[in-house]
Structures are given as structure tokens and as C-alpha cells.
Protein backbone atom coordinates (compact mmCIF):
# COMPACT_ATOMS: atom_id res chain seq x y z
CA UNK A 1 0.00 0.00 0.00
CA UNK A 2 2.57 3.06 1.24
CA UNK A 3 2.40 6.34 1.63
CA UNK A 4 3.70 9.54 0.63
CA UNK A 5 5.68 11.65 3.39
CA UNK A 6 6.78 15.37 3.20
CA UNK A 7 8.68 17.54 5.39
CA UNK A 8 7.95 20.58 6.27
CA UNK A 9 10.29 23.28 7.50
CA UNK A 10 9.15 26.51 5.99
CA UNK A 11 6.40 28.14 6.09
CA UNK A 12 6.07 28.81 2.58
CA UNK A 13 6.34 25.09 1.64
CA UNK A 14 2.75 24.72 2.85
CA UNK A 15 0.28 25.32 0.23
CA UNK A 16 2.60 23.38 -2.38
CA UNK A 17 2.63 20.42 0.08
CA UNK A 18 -1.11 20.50 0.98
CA UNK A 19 -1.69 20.47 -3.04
CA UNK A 20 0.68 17.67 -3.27
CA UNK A 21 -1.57 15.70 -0.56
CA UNK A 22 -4.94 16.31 -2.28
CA UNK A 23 -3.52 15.28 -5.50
CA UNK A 24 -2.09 11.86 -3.90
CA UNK A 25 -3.89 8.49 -4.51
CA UNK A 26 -1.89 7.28 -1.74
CA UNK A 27 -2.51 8.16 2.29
CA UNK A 28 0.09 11.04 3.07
CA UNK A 29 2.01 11.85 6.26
CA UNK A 30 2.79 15.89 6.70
CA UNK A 31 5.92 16.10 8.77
CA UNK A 32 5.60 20.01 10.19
CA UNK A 33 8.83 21.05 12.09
CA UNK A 34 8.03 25.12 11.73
CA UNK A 35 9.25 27.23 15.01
CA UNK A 36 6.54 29.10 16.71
CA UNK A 37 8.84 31.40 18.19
CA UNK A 38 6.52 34.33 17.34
CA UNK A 39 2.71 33.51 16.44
CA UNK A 40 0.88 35.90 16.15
CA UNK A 41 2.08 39.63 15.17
CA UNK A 42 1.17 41.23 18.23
CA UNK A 43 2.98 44.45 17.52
CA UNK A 44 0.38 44.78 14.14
CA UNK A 45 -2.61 45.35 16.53
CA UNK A 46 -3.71 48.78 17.25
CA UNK A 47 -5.28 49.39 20.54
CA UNK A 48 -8.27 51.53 21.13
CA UNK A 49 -7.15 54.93 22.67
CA UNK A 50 -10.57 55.45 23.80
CA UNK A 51 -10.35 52.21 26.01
CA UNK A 52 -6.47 51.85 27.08
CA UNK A 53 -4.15 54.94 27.92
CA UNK A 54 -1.27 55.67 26.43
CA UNK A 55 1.34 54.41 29.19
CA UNK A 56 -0.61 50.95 29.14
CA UNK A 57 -0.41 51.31 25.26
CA UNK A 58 3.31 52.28 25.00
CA UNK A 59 3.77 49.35 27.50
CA UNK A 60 1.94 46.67 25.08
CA UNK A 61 4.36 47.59 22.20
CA UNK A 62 7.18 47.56 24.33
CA UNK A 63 6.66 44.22 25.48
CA UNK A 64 5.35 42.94 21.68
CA UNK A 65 8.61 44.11 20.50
């Protein structure tokens, strides 16, 4: 029977590998090693001014940074 295997290392290898494993007649095993040293852009948000002053504001990016 088998199966295909990919790697993953990058995150830009993902789409191309998830085609891959549609395209496959064969059951497929997605090896992800990505680091999630940094998830989620928290220095992109914006925080409402009219909700959060400006010290606790200044203090969110400094810590996001």
C-alpha cells in the first residue's frame, strides 16, 4: 500500500505540500517542524485609545517588541 511523506520546515512550503496531498492516490504523512517562536504579530494590533491609555499602550508595544 505506502504512503507519501513530506517535510515541512518553511512556512512557505505549505500550500505546495497540501496540493501535493490532495492530489495523492496514496494516504500522506505531513511532517511540520516550523518554530513558533513568534505567532501571532502582536505588535500589528492597534489598541483603542478610547479604552487603554497611552502608558498601558506604549507598555503593550514595548513588550510585543
Amino acid at each position: 500500500m505506502g504512503a507519501r511523506g513530506f517535510t515541512i520546515t518553511r512556512r512557505d512550503q505549505l500550500r505546495e505540500v497540501f496540493d501535493k496531498a490532495r492530489e495523492s492516490e496514496l494516504p500522506v504523512v505531513i511532517d511540520i517542524k516550523i518554530g513558533n517562536r513568534h505567532p501571532f504579530p502582536a505588535e500589528a494590533m492597534i489598541l483603542d485609545e478610547d479604552i487603554y491609555t497611552g502608558e498601558k499602550i506604549a507598555a503593550f508595544k514595548n513588550d510585543s517588541e
